[in-house]
PDB file of N, CA and C in Angstrom:
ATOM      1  N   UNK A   1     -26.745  50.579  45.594  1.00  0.00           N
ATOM      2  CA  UNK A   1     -25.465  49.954  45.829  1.00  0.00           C
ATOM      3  C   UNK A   1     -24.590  50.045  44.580  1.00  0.00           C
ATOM      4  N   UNK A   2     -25.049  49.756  43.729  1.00  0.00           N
ATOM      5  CA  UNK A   2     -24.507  50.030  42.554  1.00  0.00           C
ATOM      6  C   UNK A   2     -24.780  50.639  41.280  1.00  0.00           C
ATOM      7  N   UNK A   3     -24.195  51.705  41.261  1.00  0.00           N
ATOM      8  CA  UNK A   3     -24.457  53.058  40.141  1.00  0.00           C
ATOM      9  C   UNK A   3     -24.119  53.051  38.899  1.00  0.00           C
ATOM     10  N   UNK A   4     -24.293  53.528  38.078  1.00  0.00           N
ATOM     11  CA  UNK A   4     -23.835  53.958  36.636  1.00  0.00           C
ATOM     12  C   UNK A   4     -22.597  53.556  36.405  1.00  0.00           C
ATOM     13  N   UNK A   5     -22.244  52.396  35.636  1.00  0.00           N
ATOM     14  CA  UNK A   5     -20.518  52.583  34.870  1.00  0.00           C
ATOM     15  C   UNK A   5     -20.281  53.336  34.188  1.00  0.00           C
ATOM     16  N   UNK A   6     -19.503  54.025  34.341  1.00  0.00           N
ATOM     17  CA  UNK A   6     -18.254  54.916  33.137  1.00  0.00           C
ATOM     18  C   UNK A   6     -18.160  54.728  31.907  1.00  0.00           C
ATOM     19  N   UNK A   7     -18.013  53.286  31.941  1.00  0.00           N
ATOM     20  CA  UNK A   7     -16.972  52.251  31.144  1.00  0.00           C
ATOM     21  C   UNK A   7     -17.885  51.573  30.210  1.00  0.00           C
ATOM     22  N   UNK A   8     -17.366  51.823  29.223  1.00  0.00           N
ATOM     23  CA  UNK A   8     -18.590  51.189  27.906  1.00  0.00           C
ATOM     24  C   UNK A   8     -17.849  49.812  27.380  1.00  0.00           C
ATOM     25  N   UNK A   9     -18.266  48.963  27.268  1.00  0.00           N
ATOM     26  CA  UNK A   9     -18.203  47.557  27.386  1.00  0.00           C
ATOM     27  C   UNK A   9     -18.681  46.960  26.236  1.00  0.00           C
ATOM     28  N   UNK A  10     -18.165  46.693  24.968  1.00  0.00           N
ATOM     29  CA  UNK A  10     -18.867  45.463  24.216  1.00  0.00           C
ATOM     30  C   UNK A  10     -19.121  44.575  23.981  1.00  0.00           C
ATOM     31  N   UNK A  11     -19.847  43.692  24.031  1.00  0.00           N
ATOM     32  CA  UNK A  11     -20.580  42.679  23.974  1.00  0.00           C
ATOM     33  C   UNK A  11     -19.238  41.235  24.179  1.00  0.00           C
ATOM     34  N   UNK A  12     -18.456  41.856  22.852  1.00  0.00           N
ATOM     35  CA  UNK A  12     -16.962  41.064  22.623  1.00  0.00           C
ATOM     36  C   UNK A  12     -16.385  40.838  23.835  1.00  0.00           C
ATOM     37  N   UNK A  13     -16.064  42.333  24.407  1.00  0.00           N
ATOM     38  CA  UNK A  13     -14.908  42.343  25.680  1.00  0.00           C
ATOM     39  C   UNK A  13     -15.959  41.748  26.503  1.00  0.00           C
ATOM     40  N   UNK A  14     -16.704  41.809  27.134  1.00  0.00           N
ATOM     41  CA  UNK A  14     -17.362  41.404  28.245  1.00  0.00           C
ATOM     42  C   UNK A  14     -17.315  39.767  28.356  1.00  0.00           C
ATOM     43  N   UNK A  15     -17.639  38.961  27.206  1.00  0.00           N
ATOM     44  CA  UNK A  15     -17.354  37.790  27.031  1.00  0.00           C
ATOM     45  C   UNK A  15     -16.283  36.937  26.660  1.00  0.00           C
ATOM     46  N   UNK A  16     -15.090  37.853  26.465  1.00  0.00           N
ATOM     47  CA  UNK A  16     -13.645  37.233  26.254  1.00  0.00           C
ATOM     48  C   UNK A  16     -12.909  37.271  27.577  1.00  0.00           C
ATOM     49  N   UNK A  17     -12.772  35.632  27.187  1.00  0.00           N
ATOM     50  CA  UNK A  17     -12.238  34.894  28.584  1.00  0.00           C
ATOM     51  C   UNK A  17     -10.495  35.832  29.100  1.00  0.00           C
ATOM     52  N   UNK A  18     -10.469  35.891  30.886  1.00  0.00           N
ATOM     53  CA  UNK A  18      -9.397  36.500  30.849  1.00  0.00           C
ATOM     54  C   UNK A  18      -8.045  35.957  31.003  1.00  0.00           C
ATOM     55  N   UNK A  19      -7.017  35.786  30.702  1.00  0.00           N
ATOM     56  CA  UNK A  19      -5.649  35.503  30.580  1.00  0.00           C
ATOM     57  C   UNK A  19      -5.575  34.410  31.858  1.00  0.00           C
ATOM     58  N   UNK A  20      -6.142  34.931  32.929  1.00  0.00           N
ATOM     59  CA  UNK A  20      -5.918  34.200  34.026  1.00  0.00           C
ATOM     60  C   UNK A  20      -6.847  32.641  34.113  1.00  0.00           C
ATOM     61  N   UNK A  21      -7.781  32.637  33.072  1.00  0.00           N
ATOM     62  CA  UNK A  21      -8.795  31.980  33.178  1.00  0.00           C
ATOM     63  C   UNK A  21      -8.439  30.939  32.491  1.00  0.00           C
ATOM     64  N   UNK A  22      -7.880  31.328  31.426  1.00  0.00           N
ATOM     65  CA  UNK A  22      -7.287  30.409  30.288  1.00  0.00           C
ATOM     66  C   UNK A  22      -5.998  29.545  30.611  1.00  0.00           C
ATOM     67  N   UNK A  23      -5.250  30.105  31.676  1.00  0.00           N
ATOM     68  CA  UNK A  23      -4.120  29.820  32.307  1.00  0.00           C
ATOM     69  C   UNK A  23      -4.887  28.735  33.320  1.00  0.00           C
ATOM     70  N   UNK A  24      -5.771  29.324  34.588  1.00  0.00           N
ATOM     71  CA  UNK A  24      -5.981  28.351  35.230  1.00  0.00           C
ATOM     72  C   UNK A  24      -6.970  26.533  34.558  1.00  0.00           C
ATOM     73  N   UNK A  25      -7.518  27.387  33.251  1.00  0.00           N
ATOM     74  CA  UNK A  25      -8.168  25.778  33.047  1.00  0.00           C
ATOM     75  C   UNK A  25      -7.587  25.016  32.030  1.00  0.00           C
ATOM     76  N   UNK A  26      -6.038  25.988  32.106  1.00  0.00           N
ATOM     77  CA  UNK A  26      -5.168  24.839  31.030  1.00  0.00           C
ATOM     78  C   UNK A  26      -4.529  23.729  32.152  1.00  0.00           C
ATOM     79  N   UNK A  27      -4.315  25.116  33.271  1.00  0.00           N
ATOM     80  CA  UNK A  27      -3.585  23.852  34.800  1.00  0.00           C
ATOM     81  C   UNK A  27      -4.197  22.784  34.980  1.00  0.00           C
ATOM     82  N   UNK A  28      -5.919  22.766  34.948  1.00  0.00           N
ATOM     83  CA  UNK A  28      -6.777  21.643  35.547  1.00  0.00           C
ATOM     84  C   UNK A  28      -6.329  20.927  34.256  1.00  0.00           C
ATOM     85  N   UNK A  29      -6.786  21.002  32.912  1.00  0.00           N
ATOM     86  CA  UNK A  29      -6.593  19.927  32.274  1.00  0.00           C
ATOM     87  C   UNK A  29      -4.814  19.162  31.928  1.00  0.00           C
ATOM     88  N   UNK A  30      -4.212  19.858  32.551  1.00  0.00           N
ATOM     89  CA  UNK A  30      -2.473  19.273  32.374  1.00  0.00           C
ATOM     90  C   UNK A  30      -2.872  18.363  33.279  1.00  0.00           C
ATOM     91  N   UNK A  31      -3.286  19.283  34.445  1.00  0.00           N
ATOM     92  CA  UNK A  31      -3.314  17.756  35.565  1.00  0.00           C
ATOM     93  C   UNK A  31      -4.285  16.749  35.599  1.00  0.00           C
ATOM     94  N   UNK A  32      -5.536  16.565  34.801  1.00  0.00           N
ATOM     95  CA  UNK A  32      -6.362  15.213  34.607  1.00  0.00           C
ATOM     96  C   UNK A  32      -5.839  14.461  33.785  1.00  0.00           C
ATOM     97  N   UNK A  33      -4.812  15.179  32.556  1.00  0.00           N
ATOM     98  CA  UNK A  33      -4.077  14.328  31.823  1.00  0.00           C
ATOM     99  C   UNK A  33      -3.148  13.394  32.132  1.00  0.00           C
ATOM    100  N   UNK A  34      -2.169  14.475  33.011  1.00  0.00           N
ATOM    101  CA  UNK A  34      -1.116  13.466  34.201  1.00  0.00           C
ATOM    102  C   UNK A  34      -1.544  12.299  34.581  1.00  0.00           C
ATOM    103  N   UNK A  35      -2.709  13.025  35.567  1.00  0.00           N
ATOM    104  CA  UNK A  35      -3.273  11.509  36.279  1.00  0.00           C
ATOM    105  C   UNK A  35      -3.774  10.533  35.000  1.00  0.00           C
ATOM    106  N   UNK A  36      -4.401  10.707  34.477  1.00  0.00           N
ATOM    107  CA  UNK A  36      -4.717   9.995  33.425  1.00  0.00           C
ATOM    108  C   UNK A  36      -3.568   9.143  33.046  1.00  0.00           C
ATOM    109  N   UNK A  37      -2.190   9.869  32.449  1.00  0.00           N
ATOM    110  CA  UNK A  37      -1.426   9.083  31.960  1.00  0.00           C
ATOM    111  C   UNK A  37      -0.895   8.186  33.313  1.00  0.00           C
ATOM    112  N   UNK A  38      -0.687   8.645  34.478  1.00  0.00           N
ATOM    113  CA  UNK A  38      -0.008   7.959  35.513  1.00  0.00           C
ATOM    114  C   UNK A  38      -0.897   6.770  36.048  1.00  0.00           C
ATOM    115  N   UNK A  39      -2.162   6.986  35.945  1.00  0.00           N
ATOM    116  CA  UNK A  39      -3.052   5.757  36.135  1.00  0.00           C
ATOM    117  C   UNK A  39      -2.727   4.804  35.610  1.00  0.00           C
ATOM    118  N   UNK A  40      -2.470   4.986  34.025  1.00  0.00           N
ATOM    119  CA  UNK A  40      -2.104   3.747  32.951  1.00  0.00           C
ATOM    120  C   UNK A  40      -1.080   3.098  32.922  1.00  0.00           C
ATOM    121  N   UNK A  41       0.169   4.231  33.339  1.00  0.00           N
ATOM    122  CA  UNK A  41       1.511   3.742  33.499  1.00  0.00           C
ATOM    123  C   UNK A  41       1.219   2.195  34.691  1.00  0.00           C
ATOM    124  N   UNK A  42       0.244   3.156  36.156  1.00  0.00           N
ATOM    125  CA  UNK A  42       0.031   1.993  36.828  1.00  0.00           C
ATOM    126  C   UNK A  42      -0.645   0.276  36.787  1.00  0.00           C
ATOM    127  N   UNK A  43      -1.696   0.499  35.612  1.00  0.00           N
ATOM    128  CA  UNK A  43      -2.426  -0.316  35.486  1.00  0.00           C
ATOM    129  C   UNK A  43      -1.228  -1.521  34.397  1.00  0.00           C
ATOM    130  N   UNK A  44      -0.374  -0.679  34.094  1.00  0.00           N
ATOM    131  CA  UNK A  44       0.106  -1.518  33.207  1.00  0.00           C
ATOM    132  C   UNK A  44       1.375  -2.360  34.076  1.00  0.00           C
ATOM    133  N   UNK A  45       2.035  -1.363  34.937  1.00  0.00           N
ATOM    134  CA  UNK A  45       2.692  -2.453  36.035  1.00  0.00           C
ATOM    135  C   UNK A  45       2.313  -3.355  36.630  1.00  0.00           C
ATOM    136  N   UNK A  46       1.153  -3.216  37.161  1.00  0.00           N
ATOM    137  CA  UNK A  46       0.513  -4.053  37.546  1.00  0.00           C
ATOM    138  C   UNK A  46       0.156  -5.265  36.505  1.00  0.00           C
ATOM    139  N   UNK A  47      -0.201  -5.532  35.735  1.00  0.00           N
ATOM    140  CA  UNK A  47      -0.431  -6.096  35.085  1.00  0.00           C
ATOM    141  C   UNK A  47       1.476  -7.075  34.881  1.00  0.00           C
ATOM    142  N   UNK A  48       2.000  -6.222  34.443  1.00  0.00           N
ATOM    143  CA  UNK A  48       3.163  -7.126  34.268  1.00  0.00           C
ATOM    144  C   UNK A  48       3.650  -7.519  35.629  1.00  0.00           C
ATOM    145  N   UNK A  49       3.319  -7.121  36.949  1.00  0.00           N
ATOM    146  CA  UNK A  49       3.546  -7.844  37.790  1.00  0.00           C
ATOM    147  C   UNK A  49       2.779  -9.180  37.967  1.00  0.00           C
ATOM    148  N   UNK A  50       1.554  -8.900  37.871  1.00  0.00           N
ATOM    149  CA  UNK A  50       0.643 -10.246  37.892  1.00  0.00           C
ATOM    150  C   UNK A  50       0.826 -11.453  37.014  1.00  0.00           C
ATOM    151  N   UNK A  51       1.664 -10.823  35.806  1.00  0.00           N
ATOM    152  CA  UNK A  51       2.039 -11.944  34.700  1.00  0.00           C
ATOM    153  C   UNK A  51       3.516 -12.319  35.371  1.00  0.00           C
ATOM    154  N   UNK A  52       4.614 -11.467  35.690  1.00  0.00           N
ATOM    155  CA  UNK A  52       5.648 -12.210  36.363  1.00  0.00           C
ATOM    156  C   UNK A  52       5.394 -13.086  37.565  1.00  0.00           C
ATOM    157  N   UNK A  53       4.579 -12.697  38.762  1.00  0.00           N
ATOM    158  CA  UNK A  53       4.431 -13.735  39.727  1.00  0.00           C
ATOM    159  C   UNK A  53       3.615 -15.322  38.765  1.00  0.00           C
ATOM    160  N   UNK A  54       2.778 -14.974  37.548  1.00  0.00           N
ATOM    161  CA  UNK A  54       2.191 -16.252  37.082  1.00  0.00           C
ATOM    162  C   UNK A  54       3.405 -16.873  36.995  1.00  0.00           C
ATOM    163  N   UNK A  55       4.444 -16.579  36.422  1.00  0.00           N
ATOM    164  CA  UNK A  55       5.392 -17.738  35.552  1.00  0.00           C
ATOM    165  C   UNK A  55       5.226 -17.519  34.370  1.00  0.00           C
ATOM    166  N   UNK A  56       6.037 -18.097  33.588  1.00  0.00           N
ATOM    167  CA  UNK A  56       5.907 -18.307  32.059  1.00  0.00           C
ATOM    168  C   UNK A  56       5.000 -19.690  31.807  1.00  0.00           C
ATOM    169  N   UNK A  57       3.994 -19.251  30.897  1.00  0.00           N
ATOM    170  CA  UNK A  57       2.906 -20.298  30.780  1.00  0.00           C
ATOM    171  C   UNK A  57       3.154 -21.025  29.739  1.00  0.00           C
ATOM    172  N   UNK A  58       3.239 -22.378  29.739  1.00  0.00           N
ATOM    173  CA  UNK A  58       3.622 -23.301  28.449  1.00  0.00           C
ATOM    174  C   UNK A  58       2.157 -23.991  28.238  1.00  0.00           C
TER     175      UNK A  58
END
């Protein structure tokens, strides 16, 4: 099924990541960061909502 390559290959090239690869696992980590930051943004509204319905505490 599969014959002789042509194509001589070093060790280097064979293991250097390709353009597309580096691109797609910069996408995943932009977007765990997002969520990450958008989680916090939420946790923190929340929070100041729960302190505005308390009242101001004397």
């Amino acid at each position: 099924m599969f014959g002789p390559n042509n194509s001589v290959e070093t060790a280097e090239e064979a293991f250097r990541p390709s353009d597309e690869a580096i691109r797609s696992l910069a996408r995943l980590i932009g977007r765990q960061m997002a969520r990450e930051q958008f989680e916090r943004a939420r946790a923190l509204e929340r929070k100041q909502a729960r302190q505005n319905r308390s009242g101001p505490m004397r």
